[in-house]
PDB file of N, CA and C in Angstrom:
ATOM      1  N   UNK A   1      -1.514  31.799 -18.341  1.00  0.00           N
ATOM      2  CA  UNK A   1      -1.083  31.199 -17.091  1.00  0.00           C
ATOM      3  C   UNK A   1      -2.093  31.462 -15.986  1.00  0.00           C
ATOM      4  N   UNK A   2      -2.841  32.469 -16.113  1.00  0.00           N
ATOM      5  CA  UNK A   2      -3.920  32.748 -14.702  1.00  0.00           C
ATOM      6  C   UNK A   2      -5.132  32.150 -15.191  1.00  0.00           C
ATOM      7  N   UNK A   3      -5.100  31.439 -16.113  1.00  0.00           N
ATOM      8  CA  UNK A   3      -6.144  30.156 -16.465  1.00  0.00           C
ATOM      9  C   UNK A   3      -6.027  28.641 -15.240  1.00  0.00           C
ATOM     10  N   UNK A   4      -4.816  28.620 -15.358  1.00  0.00           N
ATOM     11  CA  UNK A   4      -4.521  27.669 -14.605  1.00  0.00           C
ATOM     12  C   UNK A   4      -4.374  27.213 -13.213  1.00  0.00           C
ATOM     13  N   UNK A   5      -4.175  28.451 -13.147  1.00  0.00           N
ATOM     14  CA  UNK A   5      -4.120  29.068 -11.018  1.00  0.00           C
ATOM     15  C   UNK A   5      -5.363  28.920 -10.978  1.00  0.00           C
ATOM     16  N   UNK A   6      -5.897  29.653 -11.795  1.00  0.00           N
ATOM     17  CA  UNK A   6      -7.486  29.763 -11.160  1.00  0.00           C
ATOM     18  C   UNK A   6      -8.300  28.258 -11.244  1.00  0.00           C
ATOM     19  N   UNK A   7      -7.862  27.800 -12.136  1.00  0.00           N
ATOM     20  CA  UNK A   7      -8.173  25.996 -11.854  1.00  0.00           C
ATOM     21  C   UNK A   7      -7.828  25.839 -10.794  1.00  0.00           C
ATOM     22  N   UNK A   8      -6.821  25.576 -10.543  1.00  0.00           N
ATOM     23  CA  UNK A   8      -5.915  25.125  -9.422  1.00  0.00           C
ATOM     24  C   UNK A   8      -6.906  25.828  -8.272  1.00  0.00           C
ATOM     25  N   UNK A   9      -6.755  26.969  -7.890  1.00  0.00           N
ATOM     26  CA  UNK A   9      -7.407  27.896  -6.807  1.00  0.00           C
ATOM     27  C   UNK A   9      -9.391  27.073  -6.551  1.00  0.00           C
ATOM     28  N   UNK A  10      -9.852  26.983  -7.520  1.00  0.00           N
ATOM     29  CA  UNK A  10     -10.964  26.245  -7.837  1.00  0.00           C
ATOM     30  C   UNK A  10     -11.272  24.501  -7.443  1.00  0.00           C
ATOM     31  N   UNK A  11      -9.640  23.868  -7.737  1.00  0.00           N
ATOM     32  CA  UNK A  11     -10.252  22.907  -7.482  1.00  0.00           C
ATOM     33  C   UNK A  11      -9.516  22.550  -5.786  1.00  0.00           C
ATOM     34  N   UNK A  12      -8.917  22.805  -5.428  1.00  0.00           N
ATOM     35  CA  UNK A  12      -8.536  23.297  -3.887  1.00  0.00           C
ATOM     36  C   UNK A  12      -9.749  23.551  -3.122  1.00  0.00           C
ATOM     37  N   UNK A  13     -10.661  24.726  -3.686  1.00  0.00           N
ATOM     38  CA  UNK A  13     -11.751  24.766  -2.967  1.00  0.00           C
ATOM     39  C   UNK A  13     -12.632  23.888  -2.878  1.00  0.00           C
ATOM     40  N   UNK A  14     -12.559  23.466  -4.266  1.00  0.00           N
ATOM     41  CA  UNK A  14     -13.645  22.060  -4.007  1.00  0.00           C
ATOM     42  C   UNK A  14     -13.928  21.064  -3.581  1.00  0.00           C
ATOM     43  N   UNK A  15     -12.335  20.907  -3.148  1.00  0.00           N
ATOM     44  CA  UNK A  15     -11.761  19.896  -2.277  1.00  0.00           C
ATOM     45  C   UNK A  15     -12.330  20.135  -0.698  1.00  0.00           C
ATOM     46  N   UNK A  16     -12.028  21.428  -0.112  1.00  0.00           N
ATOM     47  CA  UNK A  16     -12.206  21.383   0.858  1.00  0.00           C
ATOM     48  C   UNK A  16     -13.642  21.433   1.096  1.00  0.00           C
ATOM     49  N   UNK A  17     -14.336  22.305   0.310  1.00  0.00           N
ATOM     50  CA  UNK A  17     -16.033  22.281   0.214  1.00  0.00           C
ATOM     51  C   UNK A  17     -16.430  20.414   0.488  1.00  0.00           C
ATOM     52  N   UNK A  18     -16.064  19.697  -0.183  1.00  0.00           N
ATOM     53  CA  UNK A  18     -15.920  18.231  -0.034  1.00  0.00           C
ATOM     54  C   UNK A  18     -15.818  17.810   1.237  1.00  0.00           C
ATOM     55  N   UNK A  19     -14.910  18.081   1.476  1.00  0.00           N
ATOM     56  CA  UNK A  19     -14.138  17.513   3.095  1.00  0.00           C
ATOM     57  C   UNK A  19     -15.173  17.951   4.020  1.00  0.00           C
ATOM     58  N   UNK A  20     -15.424  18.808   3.657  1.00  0.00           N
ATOM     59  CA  UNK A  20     -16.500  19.774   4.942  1.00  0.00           C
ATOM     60  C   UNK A  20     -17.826  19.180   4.779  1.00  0.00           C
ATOM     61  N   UNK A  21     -18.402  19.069   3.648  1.00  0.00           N
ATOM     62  CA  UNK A  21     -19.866  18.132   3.740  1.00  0.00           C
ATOM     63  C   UNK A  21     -19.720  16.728   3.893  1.00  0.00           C
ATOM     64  N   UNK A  22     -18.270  16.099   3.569  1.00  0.00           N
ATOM     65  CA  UNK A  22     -18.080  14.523   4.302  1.00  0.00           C
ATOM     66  C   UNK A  22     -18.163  14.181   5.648  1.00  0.00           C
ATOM     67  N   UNK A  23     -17.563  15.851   5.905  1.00  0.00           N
ATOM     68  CA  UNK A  23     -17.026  15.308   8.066  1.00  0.00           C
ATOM     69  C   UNK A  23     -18.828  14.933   8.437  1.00  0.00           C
ATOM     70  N   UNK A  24     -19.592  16.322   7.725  1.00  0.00           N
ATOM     71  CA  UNK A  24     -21.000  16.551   8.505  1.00  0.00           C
ATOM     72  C   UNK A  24     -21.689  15.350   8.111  1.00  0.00           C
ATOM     73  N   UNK A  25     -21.680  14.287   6.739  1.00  0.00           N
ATOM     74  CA  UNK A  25     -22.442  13.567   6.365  1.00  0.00           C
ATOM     75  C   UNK A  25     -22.145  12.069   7.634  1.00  0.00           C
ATOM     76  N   UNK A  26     -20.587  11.678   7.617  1.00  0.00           N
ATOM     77  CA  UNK A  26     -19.588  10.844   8.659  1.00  0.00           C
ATOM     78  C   UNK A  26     -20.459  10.874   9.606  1.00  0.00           C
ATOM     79  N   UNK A  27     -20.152  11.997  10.080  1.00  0.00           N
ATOM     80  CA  UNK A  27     -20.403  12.468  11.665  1.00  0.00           C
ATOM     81  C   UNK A  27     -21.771  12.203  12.260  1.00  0.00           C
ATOM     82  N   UNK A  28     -22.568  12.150  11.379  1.00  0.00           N
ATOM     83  CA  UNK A  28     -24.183  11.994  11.532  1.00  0.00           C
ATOM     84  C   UNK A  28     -24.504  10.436  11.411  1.00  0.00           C
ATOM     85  N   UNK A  29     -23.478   9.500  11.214  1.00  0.00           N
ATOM     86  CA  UNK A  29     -23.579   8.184  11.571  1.00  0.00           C
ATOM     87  C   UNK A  29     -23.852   7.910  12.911  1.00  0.00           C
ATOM     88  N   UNK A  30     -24.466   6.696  13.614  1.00  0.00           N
ATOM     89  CA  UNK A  30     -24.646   7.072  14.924  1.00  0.00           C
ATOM     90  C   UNK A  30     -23.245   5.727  15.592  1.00  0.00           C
ATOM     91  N   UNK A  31     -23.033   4.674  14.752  1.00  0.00           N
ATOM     92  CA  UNK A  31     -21.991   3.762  14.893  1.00  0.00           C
ATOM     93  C   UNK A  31     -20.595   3.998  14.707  1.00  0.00           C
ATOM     94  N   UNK A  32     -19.945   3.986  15.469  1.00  0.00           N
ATOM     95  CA  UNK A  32     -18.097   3.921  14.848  1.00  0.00           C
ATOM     96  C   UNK A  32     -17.738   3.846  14.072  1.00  0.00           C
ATOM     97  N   UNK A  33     -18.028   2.069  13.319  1.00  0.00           N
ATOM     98  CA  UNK A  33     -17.512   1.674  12.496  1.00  0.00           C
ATOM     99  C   UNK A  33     -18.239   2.084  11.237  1.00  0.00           C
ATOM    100  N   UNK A  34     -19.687   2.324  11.371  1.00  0.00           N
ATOM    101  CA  UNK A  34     -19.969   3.125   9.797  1.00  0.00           C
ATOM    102  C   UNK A  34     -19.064   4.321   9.684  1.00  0.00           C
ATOM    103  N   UNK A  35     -18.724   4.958  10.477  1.00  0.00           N
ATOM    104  CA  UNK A  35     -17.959   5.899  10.705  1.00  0.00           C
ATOM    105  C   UNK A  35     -16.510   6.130  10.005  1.00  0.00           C
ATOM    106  N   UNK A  36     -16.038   4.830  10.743  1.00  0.00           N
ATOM    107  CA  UNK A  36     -14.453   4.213  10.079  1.00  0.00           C
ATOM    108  C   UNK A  36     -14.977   3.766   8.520  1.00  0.00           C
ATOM    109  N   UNK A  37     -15.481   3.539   8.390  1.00  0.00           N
ATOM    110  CA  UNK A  37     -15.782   2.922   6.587  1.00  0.00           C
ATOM    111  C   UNK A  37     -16.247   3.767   5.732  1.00  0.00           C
ATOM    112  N   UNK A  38     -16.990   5.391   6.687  1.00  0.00           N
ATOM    113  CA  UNK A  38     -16.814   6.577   5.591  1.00  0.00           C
ATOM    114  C   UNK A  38     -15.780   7.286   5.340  1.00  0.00           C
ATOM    115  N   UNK A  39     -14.700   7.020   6.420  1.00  0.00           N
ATOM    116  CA  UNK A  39     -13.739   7.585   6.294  1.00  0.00           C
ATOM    117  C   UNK A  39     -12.432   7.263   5.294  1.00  0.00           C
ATOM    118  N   UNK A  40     -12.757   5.865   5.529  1.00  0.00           N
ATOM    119  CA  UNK A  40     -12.034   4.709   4.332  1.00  0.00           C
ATOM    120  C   UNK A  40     -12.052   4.846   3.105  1.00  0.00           C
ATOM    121  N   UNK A  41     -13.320   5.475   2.879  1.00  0.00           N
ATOM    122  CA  UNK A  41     -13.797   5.086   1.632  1.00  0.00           C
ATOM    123  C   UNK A  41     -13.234   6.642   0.987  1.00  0.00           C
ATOM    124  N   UNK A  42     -13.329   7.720   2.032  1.00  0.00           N
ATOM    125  CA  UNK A  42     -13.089   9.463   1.087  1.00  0.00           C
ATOM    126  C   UNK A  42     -11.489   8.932   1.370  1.00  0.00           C
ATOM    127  N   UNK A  43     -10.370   8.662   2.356  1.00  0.00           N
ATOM    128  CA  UNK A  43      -9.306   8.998   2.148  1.00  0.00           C
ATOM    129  C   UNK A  43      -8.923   8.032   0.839  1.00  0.00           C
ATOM    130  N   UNK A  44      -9.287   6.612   0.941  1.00  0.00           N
ATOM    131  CA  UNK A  44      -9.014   6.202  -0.183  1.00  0.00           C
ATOM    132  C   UNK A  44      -9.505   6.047  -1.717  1.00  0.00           C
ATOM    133  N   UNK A  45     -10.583   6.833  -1.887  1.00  0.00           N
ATOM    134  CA  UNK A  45     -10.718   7.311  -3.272  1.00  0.00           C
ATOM    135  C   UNK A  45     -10.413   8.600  -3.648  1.00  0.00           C
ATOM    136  N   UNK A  46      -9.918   9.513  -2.524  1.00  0.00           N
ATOM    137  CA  UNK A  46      -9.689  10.820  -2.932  1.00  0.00           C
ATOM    138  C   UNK A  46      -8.982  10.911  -4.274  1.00  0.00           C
ATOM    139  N   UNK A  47      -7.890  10.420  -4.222  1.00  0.00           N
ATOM    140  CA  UNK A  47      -6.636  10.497  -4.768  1.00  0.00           C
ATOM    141  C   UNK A  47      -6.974   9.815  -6.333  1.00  0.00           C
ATOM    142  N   UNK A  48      -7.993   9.082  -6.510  1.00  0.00           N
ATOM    143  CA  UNK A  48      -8.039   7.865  -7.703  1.00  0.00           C
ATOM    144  C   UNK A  48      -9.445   8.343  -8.605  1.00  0.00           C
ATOM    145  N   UNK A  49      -9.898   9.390  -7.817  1.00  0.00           N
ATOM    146  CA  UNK A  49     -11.186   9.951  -8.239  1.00  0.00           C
ATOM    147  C   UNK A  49     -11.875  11.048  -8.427  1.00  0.00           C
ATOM    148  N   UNK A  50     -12.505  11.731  -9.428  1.00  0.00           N
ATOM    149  CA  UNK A  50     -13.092  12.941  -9.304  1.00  0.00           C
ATOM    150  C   UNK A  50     -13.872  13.097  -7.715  1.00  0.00           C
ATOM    151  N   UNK A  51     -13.956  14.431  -7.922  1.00  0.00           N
ATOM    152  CA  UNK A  51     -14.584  15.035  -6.153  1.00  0.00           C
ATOM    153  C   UNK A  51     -15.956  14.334  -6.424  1.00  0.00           C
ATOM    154  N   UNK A  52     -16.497  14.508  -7.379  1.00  0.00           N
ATOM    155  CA  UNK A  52     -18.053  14.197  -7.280  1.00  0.00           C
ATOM    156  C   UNK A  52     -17.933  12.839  -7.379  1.00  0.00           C
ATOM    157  N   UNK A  53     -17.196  11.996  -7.633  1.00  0.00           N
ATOM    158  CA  UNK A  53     -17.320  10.575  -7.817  1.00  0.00           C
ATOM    159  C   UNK A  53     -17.219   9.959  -6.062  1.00  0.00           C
ATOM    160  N   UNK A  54     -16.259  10.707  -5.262  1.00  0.00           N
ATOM    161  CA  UNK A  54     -15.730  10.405  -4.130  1.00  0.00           C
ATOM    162  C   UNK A  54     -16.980  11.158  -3.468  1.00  0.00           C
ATOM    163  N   UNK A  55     -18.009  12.033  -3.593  1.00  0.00           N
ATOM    164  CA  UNK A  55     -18.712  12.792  -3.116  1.00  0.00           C
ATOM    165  C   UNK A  55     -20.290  11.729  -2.555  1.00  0.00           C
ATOM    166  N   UNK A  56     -20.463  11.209  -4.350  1.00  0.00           N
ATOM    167  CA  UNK A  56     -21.351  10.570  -4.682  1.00  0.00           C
ATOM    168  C   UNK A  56     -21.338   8.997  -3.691  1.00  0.00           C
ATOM    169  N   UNK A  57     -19.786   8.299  -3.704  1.00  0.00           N
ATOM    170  CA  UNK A  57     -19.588   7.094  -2.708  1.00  0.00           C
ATOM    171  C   UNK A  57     -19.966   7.408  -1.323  1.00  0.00           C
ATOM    172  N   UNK A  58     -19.479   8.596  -1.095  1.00  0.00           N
ATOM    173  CA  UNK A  58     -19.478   8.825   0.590  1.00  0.00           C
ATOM    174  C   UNK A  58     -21.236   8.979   1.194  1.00  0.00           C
ATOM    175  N   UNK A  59     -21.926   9.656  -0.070  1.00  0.00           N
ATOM    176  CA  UNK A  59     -23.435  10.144   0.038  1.00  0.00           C
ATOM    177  C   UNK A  59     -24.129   8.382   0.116  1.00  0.00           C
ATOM    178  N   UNK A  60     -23.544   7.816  -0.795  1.00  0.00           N
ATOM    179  CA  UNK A  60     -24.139   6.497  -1.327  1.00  0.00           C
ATOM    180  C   UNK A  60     -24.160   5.379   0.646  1.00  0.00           C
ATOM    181  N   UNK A  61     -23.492   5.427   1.224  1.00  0.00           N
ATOM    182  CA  UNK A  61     -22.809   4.663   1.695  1.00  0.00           C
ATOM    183  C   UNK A  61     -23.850   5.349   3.268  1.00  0.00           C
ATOM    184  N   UNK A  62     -23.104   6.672   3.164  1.00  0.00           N
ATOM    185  CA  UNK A  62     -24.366   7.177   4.438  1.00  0.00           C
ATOM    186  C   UNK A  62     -25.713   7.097   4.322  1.00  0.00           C
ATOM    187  N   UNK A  63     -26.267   7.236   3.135  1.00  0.00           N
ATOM    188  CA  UNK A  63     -27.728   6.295   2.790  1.00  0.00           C
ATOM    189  C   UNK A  63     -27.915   5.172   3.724  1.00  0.00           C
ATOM    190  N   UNK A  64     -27.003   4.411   3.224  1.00  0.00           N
ATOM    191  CA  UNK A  64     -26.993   2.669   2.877  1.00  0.00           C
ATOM    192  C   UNK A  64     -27.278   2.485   4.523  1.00  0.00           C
ATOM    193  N   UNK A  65     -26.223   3.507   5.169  1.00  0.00           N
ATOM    194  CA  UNK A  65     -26.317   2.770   6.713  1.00  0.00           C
ATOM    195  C   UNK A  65     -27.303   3.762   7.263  1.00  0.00           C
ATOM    196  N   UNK A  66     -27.854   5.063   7.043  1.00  0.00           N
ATOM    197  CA  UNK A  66     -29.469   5.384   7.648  1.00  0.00           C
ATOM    198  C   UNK A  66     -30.696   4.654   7.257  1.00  0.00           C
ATOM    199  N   UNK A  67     -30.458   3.698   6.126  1.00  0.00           N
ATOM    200  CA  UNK A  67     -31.344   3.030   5.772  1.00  0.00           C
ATOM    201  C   UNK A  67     -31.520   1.202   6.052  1.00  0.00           C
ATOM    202  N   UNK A  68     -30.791   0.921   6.036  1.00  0.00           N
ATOM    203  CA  UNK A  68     -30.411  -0.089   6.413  1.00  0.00           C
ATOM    204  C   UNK A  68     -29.641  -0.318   7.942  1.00  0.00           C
ATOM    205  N   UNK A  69     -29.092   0.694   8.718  1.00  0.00           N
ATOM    206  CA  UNK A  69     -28.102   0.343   9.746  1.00  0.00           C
ATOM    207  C   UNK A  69     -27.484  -0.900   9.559  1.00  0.00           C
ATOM    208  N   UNK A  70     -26.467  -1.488   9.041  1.00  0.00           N
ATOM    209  CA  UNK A  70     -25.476  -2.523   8.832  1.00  0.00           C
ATOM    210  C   UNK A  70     -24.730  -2.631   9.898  1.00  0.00           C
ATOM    211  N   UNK A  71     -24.378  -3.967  10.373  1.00  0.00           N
ATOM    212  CA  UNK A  71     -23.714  -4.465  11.713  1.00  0.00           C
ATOM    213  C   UNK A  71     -22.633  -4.579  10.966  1.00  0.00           C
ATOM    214  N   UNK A  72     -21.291  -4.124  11.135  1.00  0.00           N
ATOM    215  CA  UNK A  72     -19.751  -4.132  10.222  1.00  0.00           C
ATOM    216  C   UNK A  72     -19.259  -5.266  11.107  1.00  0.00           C
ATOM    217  N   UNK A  73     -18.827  -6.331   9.958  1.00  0.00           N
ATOM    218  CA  UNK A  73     -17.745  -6.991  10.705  1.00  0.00           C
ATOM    219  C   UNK A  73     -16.509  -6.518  10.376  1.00  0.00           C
ATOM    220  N   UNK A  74     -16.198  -5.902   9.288  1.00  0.00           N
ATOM    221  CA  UNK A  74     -15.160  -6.044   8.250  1.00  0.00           C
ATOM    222  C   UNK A  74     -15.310  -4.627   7.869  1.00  0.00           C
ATOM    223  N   UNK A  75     -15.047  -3.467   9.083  1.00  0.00           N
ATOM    224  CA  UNK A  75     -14.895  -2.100   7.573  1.00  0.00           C
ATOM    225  C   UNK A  75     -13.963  -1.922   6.247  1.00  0.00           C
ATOM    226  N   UNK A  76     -13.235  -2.929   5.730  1.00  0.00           N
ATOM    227  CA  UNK A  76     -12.480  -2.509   4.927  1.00  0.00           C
ATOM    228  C   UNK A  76     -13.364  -3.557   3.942  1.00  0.00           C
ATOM    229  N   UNK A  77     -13.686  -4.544   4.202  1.00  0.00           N
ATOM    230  CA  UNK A  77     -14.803  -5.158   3.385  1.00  0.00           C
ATOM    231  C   UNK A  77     -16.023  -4.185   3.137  1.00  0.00           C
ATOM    232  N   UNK A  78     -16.709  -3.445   3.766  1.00  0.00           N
ATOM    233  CA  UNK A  78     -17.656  -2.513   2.516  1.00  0.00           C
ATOM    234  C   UNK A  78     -17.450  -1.191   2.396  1.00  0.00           C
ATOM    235  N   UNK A  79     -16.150  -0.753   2.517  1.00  0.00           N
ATOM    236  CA  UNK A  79     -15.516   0.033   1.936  1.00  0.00           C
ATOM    237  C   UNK A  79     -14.975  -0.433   0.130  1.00  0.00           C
ATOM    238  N   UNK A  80     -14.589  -1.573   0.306  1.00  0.00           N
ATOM    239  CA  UNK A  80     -14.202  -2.043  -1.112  1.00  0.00           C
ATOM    240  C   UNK A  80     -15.318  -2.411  -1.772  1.00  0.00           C
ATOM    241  N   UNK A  81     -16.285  -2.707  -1.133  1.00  0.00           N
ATOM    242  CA  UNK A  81     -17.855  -3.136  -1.898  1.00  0.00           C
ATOM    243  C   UNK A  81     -18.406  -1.862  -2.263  1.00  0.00           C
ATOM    244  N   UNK A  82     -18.263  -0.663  -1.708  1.00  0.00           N
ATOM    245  CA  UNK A  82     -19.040   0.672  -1.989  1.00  0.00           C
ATOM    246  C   UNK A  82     -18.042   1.129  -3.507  1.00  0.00           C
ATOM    247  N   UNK A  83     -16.728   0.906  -3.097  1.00  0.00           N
ATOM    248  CA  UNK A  83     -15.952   1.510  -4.126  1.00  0.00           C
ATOM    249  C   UNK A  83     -15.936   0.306  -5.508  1.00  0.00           C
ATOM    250  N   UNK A  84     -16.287  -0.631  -5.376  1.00  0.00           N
ATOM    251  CA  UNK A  84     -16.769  -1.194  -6.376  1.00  0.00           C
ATOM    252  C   UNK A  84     -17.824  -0.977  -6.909  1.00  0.00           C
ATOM    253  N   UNK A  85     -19.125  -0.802  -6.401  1.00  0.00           N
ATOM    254  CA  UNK A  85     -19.959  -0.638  -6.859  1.00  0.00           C
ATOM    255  C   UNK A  85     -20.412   0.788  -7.943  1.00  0.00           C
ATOM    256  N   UNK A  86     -19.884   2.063  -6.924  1.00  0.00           N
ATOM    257  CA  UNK A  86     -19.614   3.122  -7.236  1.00  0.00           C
ATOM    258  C   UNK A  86     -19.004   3.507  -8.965  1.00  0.00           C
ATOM    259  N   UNK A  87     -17.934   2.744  -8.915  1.00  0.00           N
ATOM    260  CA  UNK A  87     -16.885   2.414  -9.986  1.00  0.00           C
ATOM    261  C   UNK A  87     -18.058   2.049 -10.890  1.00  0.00           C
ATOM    262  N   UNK A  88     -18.050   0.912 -11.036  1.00  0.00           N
ATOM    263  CA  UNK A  88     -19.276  -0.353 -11.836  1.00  0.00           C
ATOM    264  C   UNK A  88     -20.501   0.887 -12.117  1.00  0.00           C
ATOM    265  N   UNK A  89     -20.813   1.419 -11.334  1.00  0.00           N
ATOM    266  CA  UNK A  89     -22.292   1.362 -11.539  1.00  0.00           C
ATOM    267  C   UNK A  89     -22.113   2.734 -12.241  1.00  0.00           C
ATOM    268  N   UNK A  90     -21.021   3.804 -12.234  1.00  0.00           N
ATOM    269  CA  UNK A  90     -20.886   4.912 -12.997  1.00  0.00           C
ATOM    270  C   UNK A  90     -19.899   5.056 -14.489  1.00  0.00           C
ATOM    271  N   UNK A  91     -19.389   3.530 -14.457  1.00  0.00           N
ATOM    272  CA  UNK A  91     -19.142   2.637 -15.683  1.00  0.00           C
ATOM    273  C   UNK A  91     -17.234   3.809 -16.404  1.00  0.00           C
ATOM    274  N   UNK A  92     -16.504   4.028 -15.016  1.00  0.00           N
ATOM    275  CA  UNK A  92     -15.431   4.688 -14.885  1.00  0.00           C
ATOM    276  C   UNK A  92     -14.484   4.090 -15.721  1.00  0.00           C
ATOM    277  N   UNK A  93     -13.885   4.730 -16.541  1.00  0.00           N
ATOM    278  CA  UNK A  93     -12.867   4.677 -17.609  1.00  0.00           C
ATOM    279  C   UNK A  93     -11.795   4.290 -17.062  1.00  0.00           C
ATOM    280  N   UNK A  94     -11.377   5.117 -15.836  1.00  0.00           N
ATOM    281  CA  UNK A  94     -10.056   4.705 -15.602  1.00  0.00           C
ATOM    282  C   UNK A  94      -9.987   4.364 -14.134  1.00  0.00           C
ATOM    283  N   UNK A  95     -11.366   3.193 -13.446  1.00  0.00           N
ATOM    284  CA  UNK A  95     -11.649   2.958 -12.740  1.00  0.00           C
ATOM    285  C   UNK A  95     -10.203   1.955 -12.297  1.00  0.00           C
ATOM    286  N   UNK A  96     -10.321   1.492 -10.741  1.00  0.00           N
ATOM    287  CA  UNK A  96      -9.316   0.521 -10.542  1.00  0.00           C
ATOM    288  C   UNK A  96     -10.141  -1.263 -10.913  1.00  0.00           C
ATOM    289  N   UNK A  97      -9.104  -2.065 -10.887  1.00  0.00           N
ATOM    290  CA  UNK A  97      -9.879  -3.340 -11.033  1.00  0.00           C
ATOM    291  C   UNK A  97      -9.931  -3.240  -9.965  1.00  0.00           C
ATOM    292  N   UNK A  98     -10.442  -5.118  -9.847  1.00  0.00           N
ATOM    293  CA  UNK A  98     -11.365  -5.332  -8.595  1.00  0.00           C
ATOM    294  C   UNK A  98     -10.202  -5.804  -7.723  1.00  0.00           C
ATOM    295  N   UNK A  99      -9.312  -6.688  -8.481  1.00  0.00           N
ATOM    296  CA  UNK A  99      -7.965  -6.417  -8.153  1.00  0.00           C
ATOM    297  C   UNK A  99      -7.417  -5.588  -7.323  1.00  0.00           C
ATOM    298  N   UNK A 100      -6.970  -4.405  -7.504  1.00  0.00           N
ATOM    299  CA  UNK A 100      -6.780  -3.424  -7.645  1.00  0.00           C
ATOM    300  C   UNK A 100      -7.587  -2.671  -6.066  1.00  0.00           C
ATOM    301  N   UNK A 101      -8.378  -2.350  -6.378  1.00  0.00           N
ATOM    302  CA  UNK A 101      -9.464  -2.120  -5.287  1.00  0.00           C
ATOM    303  C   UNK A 101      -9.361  -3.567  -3.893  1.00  0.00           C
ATOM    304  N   UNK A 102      -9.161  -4.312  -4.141  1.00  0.00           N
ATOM    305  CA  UNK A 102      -9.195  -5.707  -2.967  1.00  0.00           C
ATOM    306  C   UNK A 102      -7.859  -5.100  -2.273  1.00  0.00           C
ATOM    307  N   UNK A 103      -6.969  -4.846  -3.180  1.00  0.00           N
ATOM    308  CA  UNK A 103      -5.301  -4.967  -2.636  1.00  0.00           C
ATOM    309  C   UNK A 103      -5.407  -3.357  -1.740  1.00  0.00           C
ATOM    310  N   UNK A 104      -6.050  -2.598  -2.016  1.00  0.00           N
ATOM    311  CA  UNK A 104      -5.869  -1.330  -1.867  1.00  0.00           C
ATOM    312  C   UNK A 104      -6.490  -1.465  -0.175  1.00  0.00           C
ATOM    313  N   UNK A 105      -7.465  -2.091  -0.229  1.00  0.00           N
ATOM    314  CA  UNK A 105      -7.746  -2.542   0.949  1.00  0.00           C
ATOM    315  C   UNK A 105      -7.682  -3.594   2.206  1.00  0.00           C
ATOM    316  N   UNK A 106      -6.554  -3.952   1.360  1.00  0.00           N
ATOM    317  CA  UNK A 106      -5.946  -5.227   2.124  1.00  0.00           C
ATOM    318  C   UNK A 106      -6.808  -6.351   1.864  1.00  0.00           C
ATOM    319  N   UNK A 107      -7.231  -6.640   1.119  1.00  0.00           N
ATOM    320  CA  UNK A 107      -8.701  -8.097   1.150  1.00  0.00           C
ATOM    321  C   UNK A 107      -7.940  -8.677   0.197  1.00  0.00           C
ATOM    322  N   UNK A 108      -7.048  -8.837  -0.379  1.00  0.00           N
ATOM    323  CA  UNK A 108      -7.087  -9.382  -1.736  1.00  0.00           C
ATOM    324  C   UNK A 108      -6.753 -11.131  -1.428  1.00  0.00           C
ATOM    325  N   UNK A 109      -5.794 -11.085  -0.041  1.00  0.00           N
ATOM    326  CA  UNK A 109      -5.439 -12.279   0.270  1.00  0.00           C
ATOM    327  C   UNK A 109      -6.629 -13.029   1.157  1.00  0.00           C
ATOM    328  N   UNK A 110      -7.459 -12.417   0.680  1.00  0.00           N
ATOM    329  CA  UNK A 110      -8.610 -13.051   1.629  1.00  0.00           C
ATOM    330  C   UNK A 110     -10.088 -13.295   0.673  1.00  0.00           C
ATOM    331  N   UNK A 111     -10.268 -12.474  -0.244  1.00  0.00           N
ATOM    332  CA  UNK A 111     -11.451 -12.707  -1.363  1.00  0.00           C
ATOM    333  C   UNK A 111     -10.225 -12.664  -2.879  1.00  0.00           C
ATOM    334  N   UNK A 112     -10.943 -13.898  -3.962  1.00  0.00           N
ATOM    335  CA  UNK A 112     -10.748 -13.653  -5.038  1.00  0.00           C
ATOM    336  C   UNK A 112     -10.992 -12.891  -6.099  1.00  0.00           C
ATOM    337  N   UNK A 113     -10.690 -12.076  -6.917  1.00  0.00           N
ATOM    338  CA  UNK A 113     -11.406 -10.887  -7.458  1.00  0.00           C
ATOM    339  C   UNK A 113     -12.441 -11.520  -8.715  1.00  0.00           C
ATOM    340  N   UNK A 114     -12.218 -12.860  -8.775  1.00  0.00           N
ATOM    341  CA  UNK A 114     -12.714 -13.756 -10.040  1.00  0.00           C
ATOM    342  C   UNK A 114     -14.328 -14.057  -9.589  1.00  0.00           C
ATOM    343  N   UNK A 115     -14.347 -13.941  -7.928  1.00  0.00           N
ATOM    344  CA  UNK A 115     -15.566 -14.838  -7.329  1.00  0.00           C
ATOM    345  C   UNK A 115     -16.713 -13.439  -6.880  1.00  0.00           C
ATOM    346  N   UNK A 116     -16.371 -12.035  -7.378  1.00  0.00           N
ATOM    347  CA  UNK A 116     -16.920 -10.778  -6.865  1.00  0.00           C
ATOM    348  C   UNK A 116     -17.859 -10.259  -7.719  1.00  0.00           C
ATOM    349  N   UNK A 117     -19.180 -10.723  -8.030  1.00  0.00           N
ATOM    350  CA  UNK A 117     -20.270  -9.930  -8.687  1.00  0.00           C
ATOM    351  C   UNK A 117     -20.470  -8.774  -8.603  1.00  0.00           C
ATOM    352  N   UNK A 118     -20.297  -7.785  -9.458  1.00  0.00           N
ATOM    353  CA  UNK A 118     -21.391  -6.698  -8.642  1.00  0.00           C
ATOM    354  C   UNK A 118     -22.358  -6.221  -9.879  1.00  0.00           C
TER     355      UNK A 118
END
């Protein structure tokens, strides 16, 4: 049984170790809304995803906008494009569809999941 606590105790920490290099990675955005769309992206893959998978999106995404700076029309639109890609490109077993991922973000009544390359 103290196999399991100590998991438990372990992955608690890792969680918060997480949280704590997301706020600093977030925070170092210089725009709002990249801001709002890193935040989008950790509360809503927390729950559906390993730490390093949710670690790896949030890293991916603060790249994307120090490198690119992106004008957001739509933060919940590349929030669902990061978490697609993320998904796709680390080829996740028990990833969500695209489906799945659209609805989660409210887009679904607005993009088809049939018409979404990635």
């Amino acid at each position: 049984m103290g196999k399991i606590i100590s998991f438990h105790q372990k992955k608690e920490q890792f969680a918060k170790k997480l949280y704590v290099e997301v706020t600093h990675l977030i925070e170092d955005l210089y725009d709002s809304c990249q801001q709002t769309v890193g935040w989008l992206l950790y509360y809503s893959m927390k729950e559906d995803y390993p730490t390093d998978v949710v670690g790896f999106g949030i890293e991916l995404w603060c790249n994307f906008c120090n490198e690119i700076d992106p004008i957001i029309d739509d933060e919940r639109k590349y929030a669902a494009s990061i978490e697609l890609f993320v998904t796709r490109l680390l080829e996740l077993d028990h990833s969500n569809s695209k489906f799945e991922i659209l609805y989660k973000y409210g887009l679904h009544k607005i993009y088809d999941p049939r018409t979404i390359e990635i």
